[in-house]
C-alpha atoms as a PDB file:
ATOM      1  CA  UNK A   1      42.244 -20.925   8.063  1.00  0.00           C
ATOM      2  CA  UNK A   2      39.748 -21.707   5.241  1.00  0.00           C
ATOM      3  CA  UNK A   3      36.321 -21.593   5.292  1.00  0.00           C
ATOM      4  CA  UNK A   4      34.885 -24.837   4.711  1.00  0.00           C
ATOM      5  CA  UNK A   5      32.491 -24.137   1.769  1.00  0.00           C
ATOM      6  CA  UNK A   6      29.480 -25.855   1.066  1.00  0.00           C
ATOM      7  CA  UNK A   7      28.511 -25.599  -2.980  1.00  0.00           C
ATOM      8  CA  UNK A   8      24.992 -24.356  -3.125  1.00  0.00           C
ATOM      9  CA  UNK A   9      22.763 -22.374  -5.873  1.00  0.00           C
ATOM     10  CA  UNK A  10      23.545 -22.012  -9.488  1.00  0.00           C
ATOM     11  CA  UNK A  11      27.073 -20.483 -10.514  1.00  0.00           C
ATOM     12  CA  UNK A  12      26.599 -16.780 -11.147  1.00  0.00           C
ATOM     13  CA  UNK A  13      26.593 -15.900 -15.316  1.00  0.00           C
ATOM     14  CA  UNK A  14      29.008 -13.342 -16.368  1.00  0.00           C
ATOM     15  CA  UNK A  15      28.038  -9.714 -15.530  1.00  0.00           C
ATOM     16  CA  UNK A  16      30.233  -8.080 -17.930  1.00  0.00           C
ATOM     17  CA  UNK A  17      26.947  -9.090 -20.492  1.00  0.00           C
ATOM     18  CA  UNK A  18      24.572  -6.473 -18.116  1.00  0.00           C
ATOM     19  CA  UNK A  19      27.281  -3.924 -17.777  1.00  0.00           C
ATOM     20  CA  UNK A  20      27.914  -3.709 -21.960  1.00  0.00           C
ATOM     21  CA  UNK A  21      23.897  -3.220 -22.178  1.00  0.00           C
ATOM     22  CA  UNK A  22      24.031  -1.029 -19.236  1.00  0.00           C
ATOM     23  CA  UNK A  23      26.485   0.827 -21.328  1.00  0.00           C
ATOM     24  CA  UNK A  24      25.288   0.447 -24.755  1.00  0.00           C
ATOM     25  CA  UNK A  25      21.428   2.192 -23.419  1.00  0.00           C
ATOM     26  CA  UNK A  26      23.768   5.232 -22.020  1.00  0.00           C
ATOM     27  CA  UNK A  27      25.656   5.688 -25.250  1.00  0.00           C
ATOM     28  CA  UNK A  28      28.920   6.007 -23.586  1.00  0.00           C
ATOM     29  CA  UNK A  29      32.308   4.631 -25.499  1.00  0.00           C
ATOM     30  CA  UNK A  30      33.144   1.229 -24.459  1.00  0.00           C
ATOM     31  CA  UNK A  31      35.781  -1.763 -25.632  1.00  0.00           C
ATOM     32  CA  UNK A  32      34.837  -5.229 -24.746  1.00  0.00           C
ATOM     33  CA  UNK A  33      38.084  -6.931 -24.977  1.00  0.00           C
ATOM     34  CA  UNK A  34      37.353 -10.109 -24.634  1.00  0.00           C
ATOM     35  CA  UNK A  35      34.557 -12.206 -22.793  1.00  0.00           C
ATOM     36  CA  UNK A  36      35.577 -11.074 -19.008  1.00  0.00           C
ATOM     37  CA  UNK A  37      36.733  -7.674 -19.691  1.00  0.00           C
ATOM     38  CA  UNK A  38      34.995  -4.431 -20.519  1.00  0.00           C
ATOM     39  CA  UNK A  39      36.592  -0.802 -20.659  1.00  0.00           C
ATOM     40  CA  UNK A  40      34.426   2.369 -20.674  1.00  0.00           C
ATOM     41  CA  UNK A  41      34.921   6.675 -20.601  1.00  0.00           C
ATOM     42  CA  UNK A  42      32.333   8.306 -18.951  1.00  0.00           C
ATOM     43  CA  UNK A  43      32.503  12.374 -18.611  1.00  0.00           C
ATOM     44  CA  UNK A  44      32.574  13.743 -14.883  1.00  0.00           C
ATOM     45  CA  UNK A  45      31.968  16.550 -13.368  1.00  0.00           C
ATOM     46  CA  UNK A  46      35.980  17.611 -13.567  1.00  0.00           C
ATOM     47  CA  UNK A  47      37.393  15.134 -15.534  1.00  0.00           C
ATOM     48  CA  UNK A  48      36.413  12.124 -18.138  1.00  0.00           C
ATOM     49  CA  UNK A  49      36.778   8.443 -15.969  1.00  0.00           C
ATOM     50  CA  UNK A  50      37.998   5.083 -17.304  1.00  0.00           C
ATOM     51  CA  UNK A  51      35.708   2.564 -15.707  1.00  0.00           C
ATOM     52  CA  UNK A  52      37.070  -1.095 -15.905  1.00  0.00           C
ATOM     53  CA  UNK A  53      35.214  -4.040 -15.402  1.00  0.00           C
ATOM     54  CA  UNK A  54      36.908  -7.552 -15.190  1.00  0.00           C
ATOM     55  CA  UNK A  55      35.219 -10.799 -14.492  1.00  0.00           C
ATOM     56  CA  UNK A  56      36.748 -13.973 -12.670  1.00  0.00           C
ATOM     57  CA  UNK A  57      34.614 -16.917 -12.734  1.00  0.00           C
ATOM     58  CA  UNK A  58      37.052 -18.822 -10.591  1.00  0.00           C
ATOM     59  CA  UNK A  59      36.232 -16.514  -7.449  1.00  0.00           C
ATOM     60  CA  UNK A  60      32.652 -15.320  -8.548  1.00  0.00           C
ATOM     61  CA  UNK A  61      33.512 -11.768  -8.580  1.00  0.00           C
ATOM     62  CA  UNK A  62      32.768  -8.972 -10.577  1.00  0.00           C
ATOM     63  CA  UNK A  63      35.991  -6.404  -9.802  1.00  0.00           C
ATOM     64  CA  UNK A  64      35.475  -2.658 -10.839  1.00  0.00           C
ATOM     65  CA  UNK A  65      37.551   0.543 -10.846  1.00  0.00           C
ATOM     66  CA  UNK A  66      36.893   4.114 -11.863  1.00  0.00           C
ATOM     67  CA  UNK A  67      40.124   5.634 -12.996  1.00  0.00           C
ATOM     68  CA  UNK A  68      40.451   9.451 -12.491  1.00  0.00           C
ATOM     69  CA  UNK A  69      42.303  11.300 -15.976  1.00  0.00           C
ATOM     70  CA  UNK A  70      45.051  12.556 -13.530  1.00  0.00           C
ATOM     71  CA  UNK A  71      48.762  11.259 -12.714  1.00  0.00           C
ATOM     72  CA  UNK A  72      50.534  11.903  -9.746  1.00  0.00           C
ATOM     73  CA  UNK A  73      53.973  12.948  -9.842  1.00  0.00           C
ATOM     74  CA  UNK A  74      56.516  11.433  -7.810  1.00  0.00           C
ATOM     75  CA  UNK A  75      56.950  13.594  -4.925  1.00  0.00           C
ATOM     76  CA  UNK A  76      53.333  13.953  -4.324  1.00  0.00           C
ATOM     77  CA  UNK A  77      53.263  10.201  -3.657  1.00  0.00           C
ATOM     78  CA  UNK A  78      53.427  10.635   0.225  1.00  0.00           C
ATOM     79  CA  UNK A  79      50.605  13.451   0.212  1.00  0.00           C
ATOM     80  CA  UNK A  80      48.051  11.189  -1.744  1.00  0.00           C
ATOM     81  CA  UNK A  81      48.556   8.629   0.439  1.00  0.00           C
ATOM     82  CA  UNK A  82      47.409  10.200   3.306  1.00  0.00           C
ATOM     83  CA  UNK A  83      44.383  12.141   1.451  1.00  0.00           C
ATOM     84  CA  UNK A  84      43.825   8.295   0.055  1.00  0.00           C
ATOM     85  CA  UNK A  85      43.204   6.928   4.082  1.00  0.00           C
ATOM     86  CA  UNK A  86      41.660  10.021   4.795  1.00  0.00           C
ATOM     87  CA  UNK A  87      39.017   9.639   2.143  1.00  0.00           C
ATOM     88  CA  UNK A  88      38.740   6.026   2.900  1.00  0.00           C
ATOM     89  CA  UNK A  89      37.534   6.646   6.335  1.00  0.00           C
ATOM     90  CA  UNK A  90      35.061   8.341   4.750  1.00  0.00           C
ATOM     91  CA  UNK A  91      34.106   5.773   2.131  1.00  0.00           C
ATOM     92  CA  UNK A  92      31.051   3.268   2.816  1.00  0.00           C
ATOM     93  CA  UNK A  93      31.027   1.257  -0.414  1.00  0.00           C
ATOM     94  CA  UNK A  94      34.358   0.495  -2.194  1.00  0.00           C
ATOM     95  CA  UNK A  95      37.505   2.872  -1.575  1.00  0.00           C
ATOM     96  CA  UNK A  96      40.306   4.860  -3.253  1.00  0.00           C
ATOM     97  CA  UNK A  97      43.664   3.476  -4.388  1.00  0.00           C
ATOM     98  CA  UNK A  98      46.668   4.524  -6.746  1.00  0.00           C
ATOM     99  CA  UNK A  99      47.557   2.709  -9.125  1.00  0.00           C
ATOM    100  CA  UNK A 100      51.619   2.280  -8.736  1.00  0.00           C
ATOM    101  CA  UNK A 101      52.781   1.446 -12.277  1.00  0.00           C
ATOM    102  CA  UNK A 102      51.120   4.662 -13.691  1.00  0.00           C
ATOM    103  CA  UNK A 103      50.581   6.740 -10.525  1.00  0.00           C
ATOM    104  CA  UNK A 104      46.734   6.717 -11.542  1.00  0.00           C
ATOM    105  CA  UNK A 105      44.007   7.772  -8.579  1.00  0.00           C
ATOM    106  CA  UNK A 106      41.018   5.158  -8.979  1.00  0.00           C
ATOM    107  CA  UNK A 107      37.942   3.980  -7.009  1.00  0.00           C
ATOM    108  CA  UNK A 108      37.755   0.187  -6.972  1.00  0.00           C
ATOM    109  CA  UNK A 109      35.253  -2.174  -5.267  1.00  0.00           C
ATOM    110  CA  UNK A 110      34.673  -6.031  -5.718  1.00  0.00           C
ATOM    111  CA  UNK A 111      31.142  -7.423  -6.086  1.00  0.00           C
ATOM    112  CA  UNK A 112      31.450 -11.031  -5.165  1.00  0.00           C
ATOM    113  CA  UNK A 113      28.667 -12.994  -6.777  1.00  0.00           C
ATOM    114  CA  UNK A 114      28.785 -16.896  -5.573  1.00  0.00           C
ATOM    115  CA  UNK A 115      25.391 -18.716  -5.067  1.00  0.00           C
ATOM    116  CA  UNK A 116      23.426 -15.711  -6.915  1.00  0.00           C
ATOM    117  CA  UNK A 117      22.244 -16.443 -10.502  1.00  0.00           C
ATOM    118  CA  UNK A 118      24.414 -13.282 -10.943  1.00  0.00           C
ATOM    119  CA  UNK A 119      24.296  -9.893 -10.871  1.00  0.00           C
ATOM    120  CA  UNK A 120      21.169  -7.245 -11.755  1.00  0.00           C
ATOM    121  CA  UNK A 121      21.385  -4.607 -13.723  1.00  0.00           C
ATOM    122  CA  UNK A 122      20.487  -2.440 -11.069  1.00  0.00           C
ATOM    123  CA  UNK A 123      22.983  -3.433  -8.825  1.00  0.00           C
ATOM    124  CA  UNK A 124      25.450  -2.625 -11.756  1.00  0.00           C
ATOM    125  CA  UNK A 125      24.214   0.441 -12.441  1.00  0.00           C
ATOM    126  CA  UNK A 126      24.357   1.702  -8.600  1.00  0.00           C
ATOM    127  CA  UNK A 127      27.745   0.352  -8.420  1.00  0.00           C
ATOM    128  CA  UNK A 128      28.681   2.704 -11.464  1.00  0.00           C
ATOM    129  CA  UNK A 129      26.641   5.410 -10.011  1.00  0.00           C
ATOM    130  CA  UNK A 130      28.327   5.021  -6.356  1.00  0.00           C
ATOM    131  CA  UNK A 131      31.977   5.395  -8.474  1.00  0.00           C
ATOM    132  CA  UNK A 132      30.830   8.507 -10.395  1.00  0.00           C
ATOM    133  CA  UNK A 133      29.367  10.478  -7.352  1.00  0.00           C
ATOM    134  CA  UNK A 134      32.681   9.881  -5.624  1.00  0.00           C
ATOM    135  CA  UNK A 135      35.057  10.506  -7.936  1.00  0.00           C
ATOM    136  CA  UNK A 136      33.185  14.033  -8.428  1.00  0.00           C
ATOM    137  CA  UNK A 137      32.855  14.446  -4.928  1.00  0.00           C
ATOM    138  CA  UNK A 138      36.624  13.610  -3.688  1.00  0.00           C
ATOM    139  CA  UNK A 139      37.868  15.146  -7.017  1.00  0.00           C
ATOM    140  CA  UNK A 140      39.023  18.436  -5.878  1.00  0.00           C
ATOM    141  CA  UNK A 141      40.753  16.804  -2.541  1.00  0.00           C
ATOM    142  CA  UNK A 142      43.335  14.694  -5.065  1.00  0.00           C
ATOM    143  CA  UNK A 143      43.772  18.278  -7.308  1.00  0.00           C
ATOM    144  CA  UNK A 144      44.619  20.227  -4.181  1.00  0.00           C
ATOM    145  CA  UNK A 145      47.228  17.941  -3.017  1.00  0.00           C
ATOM    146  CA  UNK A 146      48.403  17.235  -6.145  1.00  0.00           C
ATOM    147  CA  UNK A 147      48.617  20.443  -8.092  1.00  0.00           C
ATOM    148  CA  UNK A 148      48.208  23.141  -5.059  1.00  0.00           C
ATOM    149  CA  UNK A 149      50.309  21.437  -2.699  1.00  0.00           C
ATOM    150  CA  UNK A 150      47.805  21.552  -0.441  1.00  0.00           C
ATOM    151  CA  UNK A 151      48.043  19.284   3.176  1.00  0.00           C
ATOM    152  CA  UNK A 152      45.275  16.650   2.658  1.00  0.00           C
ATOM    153  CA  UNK A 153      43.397  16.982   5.668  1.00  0.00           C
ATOM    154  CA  UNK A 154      42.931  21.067   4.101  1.00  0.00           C
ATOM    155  CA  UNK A 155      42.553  19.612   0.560  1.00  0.00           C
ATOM    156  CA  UNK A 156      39.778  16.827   2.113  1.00  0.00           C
ATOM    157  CA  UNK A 157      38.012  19.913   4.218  1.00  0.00           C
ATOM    158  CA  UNK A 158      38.206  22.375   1.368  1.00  0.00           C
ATOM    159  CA  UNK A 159      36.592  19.479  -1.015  1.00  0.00           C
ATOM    160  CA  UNK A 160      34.129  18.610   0.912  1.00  0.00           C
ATOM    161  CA  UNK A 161      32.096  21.949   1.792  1.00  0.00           C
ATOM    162  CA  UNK A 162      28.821  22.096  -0.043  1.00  0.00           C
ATOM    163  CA  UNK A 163      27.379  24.959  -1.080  1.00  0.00           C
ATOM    164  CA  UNK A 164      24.330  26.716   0.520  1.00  0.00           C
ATOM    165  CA  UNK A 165      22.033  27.501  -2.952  1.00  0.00           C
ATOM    166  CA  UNK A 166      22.917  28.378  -6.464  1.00  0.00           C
ATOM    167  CA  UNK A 167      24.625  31.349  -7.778  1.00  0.00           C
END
């Protein structure tokens, strides 16, 4: 059933404009392909990310994804599932999801923008910030399952111990 919507504020302007500043002041390598689509690499802790930022005016929403530089073969398709609702439960903001057609691991999250005058730059830039600091952090969990055959519930345990001080 619908929500009956009642058309209030002015209509959101197009983020994508904040996010290319955003990314032009951190000097990171970025292709604008068009008005409502922006593609950026950003180094990680373990791996460079592809962070994708699309634009739909129609729905007010800003949609996002932080692609990890790792493909998952075939028979480790079952595995990462489960690691991907295990790390979900332990998600607050956005969540994890492969990518079928290439078998790509990749935080996404939707920022939905109606009635705002659209969306800060600081909102961006903690929504890019969120995406980077869990990539790194649930990093490991997707290479142990992946490349070490580990079970994920022992890849998600073994990822997520933090260390005591500094070597």
């Amino acid at each position: 059933m619908p929500v009956a919507s009642m058309e209030s504020g002015p209509r959101p302007a197009n983020p994508i404009d904040v996010v290319e500043e955003i990314v032009s002041s951190n000097d990171w390598t970025f292709d604008r392909a068009g008005d409502n689509e922006l593609t950026v690499e950003v180094a990680g802790q373990w791996c460079n990310y592809r962070l994708y930022f699309s634009w739909r005016d129609d729905y007010h929403a800003l949609h996002f994804s932080c692609a990890f530089d790792m493909r998952v073969p075939e028979k480790r398709l079952a595995p990462v599932h489960q690691l991907l609702a295990l790390v979900n439960e332990k998600m607050w903001i956005g969540h994890f999801d492969l990518w079928s057609d290439d078998g790509l691991p990749m935080f996404r999250h939707a920022v939905l923008l109606r009635g705002s005058e659209g969306a800060s730059a600081e909102q961006l830039e903690d929504l890019v910030s969120v995406a980077l600091n869990e990539c790194d952090r649930f990093y490991p969990a997707f290479q142990f399952v992946i490349w070490s055959g580990k079970a994920p519930a022992d890849a998600l345990a073994a990822a997520m111990i933090s260390p005591a001080g500094e070597a």
